[in-house]
PDB file of N, CA and C in Angstrom:
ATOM      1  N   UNK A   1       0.826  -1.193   0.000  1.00  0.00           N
ATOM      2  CA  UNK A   1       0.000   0.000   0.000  1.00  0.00           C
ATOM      3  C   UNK A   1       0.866   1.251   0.000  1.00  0.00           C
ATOM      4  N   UNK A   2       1.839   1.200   0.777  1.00  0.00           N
ATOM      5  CA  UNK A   2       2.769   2.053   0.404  1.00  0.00           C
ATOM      6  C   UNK A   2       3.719   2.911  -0.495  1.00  0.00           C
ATOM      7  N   UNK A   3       3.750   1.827  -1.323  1.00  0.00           N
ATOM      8  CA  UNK A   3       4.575   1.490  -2.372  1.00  0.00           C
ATOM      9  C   UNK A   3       3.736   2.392  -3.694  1.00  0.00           C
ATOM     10  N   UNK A   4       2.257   1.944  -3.400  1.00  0.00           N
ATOM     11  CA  UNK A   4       1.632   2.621  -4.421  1.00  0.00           C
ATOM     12  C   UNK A   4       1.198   4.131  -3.586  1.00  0.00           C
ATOM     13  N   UNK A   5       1.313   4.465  -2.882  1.00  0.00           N
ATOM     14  CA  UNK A   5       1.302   5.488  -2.486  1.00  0.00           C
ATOM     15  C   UNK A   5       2.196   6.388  -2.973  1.00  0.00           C
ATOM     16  N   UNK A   6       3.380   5.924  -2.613  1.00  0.00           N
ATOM     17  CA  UNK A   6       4.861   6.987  -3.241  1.00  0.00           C
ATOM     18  C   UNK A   6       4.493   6.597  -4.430  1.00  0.00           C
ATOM     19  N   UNK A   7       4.863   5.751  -5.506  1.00  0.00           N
ATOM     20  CA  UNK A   7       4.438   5.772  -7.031  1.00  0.00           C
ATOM     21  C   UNK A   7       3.599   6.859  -7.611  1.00  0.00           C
ATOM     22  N   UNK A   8       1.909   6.949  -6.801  1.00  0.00           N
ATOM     23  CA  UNK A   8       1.340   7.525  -6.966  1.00  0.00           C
ATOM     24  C   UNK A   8       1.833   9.326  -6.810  1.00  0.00           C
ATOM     25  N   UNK A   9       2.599   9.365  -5.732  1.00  0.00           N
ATOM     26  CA  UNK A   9       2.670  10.843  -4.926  1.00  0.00           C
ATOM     27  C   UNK A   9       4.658  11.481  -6.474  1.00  0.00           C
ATOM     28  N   UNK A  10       5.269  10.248  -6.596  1.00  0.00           N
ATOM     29  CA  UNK A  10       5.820  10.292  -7.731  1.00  0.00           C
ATOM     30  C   UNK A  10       5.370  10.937  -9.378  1.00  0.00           C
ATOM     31  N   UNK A  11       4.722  10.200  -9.694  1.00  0.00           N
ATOM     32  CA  UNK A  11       4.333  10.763 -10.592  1.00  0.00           C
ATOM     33  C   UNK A  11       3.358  12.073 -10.850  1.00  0.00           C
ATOM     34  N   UNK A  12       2.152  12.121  -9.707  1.00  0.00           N
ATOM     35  CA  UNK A  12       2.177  13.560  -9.435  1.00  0.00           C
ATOM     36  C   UNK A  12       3.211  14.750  -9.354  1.00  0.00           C
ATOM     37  N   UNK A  13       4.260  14.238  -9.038  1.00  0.00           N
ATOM     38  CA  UNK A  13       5.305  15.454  -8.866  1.00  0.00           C
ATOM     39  C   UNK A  13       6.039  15.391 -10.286  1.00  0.00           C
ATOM     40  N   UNK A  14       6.508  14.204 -11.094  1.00  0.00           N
ATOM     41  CA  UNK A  14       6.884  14.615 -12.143  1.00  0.00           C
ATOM     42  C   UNK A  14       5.875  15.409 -13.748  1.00  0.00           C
ATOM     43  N   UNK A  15       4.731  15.009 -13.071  1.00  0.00           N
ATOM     44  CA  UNK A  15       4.254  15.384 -14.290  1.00  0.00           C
ATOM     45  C   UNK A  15       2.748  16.550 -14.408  1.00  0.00           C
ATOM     46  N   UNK A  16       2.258  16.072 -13.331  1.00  0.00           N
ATOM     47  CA  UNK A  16       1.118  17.231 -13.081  1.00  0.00           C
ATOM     48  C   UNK A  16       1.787  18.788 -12.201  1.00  0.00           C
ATOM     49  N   UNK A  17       2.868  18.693 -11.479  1.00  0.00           N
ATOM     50  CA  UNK A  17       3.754  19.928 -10.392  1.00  0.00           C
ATOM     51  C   UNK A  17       4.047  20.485 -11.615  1.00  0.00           C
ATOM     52  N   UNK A  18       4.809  20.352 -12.747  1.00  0.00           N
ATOM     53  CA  UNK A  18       5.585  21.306 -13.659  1.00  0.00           C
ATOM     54  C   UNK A  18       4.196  21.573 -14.206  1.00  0.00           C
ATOM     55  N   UNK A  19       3.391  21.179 -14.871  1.00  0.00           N
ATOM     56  CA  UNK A  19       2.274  21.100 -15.467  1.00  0.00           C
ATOM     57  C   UNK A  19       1.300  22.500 -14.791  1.00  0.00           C
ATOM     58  N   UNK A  20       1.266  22.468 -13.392  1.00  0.00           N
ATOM     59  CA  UNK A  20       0.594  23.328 -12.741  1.00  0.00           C
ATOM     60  C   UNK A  20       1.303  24.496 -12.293  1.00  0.00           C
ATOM     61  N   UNK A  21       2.608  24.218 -12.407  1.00  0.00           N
ATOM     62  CA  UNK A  21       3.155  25.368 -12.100  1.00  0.00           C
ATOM     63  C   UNK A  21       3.778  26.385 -13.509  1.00  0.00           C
ATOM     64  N   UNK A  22       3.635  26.039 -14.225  1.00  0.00           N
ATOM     65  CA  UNK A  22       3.323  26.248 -16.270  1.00  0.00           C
ATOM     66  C   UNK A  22       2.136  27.375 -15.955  1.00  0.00           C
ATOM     67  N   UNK A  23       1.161  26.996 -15.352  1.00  0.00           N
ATOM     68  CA  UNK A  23      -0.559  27.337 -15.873  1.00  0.00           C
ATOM     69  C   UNK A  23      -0.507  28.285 -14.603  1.00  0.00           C
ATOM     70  N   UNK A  24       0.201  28.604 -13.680  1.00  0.00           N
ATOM     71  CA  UNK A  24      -0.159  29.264 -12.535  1.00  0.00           C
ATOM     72  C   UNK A  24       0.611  30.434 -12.876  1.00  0.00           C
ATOM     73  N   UNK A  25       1.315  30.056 -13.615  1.00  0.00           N
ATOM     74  CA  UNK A  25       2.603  31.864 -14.080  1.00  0.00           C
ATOM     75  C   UNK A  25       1.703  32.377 -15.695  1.00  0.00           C
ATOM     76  N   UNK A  26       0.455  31.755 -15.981  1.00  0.00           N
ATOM     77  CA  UNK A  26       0.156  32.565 -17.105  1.00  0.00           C
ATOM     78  C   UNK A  26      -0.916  33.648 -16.559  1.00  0.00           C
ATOM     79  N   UNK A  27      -0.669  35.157 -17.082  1.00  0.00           N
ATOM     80  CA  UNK A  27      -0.896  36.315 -17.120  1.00  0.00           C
ATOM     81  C   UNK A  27      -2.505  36.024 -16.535  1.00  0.00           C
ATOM     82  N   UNK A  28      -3.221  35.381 -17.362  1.00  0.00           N
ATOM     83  CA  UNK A  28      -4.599  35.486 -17.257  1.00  0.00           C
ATOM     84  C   UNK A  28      -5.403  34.817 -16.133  1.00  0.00           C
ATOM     85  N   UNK A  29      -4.283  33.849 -15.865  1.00  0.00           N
ATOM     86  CA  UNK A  29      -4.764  32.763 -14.557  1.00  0.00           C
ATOM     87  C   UNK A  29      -4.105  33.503 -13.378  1.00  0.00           C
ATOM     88  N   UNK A  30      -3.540  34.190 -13.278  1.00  0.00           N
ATOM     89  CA  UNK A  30      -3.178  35.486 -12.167  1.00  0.00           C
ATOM     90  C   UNK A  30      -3.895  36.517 -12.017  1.00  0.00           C
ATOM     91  N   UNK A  31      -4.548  37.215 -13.418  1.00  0.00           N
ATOM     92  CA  UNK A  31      -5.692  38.131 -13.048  1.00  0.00           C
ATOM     93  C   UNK A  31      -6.889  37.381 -12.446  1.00  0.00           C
ATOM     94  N   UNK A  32      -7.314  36.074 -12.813  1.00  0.00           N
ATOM     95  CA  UNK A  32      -8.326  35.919 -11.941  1.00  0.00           C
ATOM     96  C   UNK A  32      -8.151  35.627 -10.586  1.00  0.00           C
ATOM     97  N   UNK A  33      -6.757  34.915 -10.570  1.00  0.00           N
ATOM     98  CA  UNK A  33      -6.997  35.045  -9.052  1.00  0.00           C
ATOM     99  C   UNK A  33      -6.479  35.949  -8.000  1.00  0.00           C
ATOM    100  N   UNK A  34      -5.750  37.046  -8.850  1.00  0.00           N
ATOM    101  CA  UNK A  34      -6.380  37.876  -7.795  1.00  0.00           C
ATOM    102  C   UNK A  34      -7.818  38.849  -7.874  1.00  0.00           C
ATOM    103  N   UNK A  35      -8.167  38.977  -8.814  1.00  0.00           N
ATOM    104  CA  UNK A  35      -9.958  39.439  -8.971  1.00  0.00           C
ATOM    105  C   UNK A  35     -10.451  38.559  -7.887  1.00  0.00           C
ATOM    106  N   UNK A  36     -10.387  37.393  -7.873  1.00  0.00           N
ATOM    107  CA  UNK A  36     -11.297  36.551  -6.426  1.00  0.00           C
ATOM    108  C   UNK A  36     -10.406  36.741  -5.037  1.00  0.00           C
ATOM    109  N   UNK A  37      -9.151  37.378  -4.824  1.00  0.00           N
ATOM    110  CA  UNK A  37      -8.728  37.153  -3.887  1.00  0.00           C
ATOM    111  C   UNK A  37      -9.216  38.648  -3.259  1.00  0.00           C
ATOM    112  N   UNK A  38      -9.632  39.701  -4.462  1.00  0.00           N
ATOM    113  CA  UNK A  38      -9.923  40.799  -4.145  1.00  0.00           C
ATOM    114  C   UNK A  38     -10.885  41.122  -3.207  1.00  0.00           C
ATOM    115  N   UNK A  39     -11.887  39.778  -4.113  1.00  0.00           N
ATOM    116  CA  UNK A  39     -13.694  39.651  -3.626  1.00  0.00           C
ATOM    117  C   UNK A  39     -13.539  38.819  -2.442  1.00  0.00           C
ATOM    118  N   UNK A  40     -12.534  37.977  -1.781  1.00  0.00           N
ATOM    119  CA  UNK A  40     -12.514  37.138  -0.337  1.00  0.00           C
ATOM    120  C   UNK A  40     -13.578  37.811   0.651  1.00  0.00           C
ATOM    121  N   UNK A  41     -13.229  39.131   0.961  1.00  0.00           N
ATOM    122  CA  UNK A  41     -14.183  39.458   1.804  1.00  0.00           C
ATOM    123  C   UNK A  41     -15.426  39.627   2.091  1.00  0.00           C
ATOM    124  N   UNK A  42     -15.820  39.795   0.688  1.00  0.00           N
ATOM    125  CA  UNK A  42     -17.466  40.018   0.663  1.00  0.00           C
ATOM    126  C   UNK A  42     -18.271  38.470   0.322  1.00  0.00           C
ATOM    127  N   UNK A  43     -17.276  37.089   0.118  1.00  0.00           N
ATOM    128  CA  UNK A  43     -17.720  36.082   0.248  1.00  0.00           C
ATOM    129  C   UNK A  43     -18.097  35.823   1.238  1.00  0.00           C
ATOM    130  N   UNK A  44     -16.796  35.994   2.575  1.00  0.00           N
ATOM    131  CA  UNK A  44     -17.351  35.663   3.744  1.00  0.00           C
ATOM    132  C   UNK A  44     -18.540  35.925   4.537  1.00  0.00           C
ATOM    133  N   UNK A  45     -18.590  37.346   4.424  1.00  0.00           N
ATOM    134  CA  UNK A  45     -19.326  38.269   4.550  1.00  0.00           C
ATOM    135  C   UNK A  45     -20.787  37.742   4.421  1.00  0.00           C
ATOM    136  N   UNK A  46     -21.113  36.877   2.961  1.00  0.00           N
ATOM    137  CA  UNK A  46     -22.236  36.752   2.219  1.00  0.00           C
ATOM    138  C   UNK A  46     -22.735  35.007   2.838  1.00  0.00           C
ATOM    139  N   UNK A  47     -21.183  34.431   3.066  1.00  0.00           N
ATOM    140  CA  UNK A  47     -21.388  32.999   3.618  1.00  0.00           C
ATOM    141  C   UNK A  47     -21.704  32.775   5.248  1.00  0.00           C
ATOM    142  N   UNK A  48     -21.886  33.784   6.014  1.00  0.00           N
ATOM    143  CA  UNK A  48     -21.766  34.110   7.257  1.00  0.00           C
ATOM    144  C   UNK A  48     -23.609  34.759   6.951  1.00  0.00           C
ATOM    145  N   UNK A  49     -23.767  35.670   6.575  1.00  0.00           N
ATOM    146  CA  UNK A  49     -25.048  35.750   6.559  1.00  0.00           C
ATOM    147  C   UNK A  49     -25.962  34.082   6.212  1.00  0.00           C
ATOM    148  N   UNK A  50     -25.711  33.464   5.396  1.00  0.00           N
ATOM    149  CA  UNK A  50     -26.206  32.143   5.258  1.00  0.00           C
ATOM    150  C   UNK A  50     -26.395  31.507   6.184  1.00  0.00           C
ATOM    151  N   UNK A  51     -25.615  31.269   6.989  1.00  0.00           N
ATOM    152  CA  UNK A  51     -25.760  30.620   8.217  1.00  0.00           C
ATOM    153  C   UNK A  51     -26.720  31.258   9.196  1.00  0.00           C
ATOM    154  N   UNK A  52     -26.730  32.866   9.324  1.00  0.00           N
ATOM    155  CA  UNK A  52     -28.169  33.523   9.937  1.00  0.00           C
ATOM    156  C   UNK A  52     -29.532  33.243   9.537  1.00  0.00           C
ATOM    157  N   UNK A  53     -29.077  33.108   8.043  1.00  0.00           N
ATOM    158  CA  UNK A  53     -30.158  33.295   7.207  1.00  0.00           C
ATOM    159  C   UNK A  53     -31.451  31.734   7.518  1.00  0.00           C
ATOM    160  N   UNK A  54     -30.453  30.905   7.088  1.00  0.00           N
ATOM    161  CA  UNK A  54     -30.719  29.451   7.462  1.00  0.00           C
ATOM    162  C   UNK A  54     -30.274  28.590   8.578  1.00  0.00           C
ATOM    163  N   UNK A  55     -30.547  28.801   9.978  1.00  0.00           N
ATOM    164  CA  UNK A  55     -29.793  28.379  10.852  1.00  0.00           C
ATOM    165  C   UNK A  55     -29.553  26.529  10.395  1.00  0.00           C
ATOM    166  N   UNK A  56     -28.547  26.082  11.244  1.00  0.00           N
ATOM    167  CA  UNK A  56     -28.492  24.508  11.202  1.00  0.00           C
ATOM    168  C   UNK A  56     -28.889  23.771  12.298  1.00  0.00           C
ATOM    169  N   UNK A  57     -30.341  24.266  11.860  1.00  0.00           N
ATOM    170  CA  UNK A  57     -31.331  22.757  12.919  1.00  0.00           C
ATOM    171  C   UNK A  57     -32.234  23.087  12.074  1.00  0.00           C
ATOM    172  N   UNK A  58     -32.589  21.152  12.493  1.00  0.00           N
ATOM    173  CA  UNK A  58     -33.740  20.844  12.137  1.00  0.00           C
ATOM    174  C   UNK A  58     -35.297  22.024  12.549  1.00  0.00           C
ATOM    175  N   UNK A  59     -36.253  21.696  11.367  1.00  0.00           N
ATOM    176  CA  UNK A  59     -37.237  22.832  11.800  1.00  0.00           C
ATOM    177  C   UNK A  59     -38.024  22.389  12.985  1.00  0.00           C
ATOM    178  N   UNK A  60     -38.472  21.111  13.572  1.00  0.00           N
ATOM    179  CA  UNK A  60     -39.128  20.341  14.679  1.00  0.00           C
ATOM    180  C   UNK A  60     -38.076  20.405  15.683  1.00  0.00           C
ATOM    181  N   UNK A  61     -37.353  20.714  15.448  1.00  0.00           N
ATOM    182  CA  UNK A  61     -36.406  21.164  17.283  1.00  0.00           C
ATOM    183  C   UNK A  61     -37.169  21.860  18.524  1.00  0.00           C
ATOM    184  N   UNK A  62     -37.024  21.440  19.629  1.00  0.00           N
ATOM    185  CA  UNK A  62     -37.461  21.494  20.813  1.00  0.00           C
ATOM    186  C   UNK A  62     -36.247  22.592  21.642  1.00  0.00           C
ATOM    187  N   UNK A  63     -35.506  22.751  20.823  1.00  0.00           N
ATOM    188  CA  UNK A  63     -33.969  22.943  21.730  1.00  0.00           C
ATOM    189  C   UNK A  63     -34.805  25.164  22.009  1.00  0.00           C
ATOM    190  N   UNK A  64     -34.462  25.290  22.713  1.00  0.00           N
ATOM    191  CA  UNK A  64     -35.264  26.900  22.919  1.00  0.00           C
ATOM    192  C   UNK A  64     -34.426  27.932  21.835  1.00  0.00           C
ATOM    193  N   UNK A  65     -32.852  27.703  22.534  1.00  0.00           N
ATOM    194  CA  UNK A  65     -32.377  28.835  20.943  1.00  0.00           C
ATOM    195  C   UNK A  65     -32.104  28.354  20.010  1.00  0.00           C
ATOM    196  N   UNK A  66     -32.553  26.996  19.678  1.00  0.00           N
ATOM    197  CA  UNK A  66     -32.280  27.097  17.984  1.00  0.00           C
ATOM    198  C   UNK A  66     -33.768  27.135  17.790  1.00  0.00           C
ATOM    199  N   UNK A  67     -34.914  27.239  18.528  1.00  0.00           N
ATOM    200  CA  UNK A  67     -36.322  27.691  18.107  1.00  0.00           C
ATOM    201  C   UNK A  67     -36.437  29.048  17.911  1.00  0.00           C
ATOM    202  N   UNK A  68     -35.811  29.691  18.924  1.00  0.00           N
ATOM    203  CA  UNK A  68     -35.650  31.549  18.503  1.00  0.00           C
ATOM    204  C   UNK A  68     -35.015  31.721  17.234  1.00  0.00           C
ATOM    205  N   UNK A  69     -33.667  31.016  17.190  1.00  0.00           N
ATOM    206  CA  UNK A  69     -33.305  31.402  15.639  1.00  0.00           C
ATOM    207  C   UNK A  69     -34.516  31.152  14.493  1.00  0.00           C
ATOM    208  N   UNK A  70     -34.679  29.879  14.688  1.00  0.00           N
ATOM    209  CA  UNK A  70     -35.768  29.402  13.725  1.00  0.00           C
ATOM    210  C   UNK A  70     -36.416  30.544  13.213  1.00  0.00           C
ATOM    211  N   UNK A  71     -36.769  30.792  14.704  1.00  0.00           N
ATOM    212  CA  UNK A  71     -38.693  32.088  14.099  1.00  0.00           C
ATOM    213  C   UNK A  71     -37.810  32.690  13.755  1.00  0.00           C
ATOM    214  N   UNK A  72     -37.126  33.236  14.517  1.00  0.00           N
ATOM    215  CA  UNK A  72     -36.507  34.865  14.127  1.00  0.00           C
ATOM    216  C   UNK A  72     -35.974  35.007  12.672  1.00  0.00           C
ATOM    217  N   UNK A  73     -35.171  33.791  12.038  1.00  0.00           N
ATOM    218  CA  UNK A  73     -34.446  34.230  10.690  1.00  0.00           C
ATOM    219  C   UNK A  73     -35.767  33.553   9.834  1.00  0.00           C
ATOM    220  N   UNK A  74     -37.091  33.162  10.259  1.00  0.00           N
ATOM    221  CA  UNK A  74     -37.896  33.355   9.393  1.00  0.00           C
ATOM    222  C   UNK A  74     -38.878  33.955   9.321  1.00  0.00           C
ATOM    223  N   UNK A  75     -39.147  35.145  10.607  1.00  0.00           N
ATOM    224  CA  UNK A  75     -39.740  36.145  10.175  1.00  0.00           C
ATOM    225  C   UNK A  75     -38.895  37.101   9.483  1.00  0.00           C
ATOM    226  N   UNK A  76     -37.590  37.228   9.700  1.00  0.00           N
ATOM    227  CA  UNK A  76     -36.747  38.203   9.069  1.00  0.00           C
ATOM    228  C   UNK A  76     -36.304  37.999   7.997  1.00  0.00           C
ATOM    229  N   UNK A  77     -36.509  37.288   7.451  1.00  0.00           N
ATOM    230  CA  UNK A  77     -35.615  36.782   6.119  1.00  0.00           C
ATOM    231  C   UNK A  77     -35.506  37.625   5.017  1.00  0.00           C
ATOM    232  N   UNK A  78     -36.260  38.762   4.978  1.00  0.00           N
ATOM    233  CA  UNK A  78     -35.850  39.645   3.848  1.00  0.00           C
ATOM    234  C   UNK A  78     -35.242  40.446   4.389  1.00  0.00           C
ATOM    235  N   UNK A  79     -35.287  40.908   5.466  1.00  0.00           N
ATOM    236  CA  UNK A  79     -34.145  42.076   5.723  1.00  0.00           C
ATOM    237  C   UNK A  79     -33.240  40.924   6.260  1.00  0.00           C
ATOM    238  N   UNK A  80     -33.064  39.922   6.635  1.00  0.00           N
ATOM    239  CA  UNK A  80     -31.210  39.472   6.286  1.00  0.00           C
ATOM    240  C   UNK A  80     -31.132  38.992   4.978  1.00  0.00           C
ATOM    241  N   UNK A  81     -31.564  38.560   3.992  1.00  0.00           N
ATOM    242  CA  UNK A  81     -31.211  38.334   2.969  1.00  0.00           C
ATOM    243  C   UNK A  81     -30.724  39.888   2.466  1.00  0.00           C
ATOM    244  N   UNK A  82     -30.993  40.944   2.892  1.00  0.00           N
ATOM    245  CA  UNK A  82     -30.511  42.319   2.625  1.00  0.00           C
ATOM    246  C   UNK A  82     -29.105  41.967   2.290  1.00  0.00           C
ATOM    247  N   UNK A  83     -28.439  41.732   3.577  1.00  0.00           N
ATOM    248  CA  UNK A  83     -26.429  41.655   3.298  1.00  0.00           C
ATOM    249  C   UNK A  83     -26.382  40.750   2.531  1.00  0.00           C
ATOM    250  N   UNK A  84     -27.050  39.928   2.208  1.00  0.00           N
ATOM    251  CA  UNK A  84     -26.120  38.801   1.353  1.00  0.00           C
ATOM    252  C   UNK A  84     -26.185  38.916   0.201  1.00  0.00           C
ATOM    253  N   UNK A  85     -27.358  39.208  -0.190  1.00  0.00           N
ATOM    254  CA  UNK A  85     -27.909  39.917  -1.536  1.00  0.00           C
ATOM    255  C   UNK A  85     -26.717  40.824  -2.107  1.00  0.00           C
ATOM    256  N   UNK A  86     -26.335  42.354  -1.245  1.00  0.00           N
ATOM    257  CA  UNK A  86     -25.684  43.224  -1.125  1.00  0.00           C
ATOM    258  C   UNK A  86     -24.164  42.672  -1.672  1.00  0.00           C
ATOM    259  N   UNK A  87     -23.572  41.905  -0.578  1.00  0.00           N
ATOM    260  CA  UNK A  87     -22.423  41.540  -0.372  1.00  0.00           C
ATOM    261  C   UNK A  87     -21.976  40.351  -1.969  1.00  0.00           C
ATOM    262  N   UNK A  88     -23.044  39.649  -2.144  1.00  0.00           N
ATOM    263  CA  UNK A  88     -23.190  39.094  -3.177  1.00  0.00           C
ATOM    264  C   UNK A  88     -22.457  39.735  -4.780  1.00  0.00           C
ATOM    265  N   UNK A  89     -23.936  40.868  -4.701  1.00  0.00           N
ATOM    266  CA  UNK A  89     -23.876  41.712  -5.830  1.00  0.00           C
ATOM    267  C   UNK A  89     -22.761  42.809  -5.908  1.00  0.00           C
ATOM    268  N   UNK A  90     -22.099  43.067  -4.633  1.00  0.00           N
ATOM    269  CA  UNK A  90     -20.583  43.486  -4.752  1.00  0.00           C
ATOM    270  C   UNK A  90     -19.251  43.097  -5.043  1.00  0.00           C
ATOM    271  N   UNK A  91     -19.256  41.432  -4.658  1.00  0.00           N
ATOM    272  CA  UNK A  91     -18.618  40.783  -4.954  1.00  0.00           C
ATOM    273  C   UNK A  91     -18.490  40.359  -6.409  1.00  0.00           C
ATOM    274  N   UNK A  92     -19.264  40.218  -7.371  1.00  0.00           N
ATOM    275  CA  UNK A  92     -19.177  40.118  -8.393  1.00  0.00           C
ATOM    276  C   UNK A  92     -18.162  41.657  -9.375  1.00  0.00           C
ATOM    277  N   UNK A  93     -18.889  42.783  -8.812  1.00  0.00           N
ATOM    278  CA  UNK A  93     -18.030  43.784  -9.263  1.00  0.00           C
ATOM    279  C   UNK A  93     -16.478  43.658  -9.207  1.00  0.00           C
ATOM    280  N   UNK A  94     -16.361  43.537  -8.073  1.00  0.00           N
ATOM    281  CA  UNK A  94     -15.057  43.638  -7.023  1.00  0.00           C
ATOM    282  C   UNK A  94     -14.375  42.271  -7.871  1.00  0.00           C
ATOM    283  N   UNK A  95     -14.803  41.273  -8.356  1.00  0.00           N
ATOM    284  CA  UNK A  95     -14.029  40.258  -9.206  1.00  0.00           C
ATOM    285  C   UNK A  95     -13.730  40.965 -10.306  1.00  0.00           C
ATOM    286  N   UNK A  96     -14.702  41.643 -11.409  1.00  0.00           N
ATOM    287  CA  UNK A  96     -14.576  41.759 -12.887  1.00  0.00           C
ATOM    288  C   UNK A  96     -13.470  43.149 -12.417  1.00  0.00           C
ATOM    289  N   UNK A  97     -14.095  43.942 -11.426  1.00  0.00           N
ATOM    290  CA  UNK A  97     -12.667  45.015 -11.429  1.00  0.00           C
ATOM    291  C   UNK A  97     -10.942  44.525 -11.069  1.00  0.00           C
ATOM    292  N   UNK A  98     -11.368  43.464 -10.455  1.00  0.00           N
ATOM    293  CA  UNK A  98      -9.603  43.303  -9.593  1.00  0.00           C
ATOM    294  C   UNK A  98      -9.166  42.392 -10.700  1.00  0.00           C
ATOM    295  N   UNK A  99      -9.947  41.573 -11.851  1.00  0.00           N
ATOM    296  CA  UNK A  99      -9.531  40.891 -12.607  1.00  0.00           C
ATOM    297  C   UNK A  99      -8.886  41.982 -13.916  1.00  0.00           C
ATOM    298  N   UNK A 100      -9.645  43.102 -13.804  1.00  0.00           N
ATOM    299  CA  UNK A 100      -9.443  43.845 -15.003  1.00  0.00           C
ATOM    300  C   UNK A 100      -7.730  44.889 -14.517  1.00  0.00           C
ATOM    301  N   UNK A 101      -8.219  44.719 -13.530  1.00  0.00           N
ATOM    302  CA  UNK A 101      -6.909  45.772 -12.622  1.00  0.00           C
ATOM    303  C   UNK A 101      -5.880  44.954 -13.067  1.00  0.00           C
ATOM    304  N   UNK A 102      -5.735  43.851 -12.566  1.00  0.00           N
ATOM    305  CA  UNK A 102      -4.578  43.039 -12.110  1.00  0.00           C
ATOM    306  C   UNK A 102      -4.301  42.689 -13.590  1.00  0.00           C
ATOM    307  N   UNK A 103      -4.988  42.349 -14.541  1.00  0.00           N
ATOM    308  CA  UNK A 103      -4.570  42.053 -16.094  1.00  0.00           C
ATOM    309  C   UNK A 103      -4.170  43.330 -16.624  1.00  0.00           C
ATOM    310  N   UNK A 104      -4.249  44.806 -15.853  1.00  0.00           N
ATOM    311  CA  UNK A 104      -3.946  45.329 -16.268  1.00  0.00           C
ATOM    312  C   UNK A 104      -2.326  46.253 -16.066  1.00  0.00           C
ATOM    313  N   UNK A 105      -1.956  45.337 -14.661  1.00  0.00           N
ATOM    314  CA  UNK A 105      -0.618  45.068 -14.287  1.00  0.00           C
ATOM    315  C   UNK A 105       0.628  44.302 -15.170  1.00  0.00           C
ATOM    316  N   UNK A 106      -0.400  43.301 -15.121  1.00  0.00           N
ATOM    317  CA  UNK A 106       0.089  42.559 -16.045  1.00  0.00           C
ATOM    318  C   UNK A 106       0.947  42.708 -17.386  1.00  0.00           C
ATOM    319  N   UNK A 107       0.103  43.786 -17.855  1.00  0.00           N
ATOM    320  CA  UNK A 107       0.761  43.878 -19.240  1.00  0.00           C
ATOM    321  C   UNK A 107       1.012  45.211 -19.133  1.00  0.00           C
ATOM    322  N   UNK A 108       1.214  45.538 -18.079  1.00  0.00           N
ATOM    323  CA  UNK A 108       2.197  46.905 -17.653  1.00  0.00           C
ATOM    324  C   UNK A 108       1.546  48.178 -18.315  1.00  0.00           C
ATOM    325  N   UNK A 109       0.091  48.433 -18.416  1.00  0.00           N
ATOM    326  CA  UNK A 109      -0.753  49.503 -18.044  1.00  0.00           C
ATOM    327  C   UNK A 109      -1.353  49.338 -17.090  1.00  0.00           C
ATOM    328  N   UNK A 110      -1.899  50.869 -17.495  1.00  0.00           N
ATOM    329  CA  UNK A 110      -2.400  51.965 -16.127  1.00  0.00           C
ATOM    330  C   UNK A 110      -3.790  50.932 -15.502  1.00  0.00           C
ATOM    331  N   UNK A 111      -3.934  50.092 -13.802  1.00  0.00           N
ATOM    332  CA  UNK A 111      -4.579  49.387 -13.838  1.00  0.00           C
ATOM    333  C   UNK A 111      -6.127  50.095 -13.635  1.00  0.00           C
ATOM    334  N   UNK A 112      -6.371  51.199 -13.495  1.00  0.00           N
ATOM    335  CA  UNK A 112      -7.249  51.671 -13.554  1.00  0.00           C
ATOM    336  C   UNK A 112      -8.297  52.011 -14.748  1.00  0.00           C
TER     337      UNK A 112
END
């Protein structure tokens, strides 16, 4: 079991490592990621409301505060779906700009 382990962890390194590290230095696969590394925050942001939004319990729970959450994020659900919505629809900007910025580093104009 071993044996095919290193084999396995072998040939990953000879042939997919150069392979990925080829595709990680091209211009365009760097603007996107930093365009998404731009938007990190307003993911969290948007994935953290989710969890308000939809607590994790069951809806027949007996337990008292995950029954308050219950009601509460479902009488409220449109004003918290507010941030995520928000944070959402910013995040998308905040990609196409930091992608356009950073490609525009790239090829050594003005990234604005």
């Amino acid at each position: 079991m071993s044996s095919l382990y290193q084999s396995m962890i072998a040939v990953i390194e000879q042939s997919i490592t150069p392979l990925a590290g080829r595709l990680g230095q091209q211009k365009y696969v760097i603007a996107i990621r930093d365009g998404f590394t731009a938007a990190l925050p307003f993911m969290i942001i948007g994935s953290f409301m989710l969890v308000f939004i939809f607590p994790p319990f069951s809806p027949d729970t007996t337990n008292g505060f995950a029954r308050g959450w219950l009601d509460f994020s479902q009488h409220y659900r449109e004003q918290l779906m507010l941030p995520f919505n928000l944070s959402m629809g910013v995040m998308t900007f905040f990609i196409s700009v930091g992608i356009g910025a950073s490609l525009g580093r790239q090829f050594q104009l003005d990234p604005v």
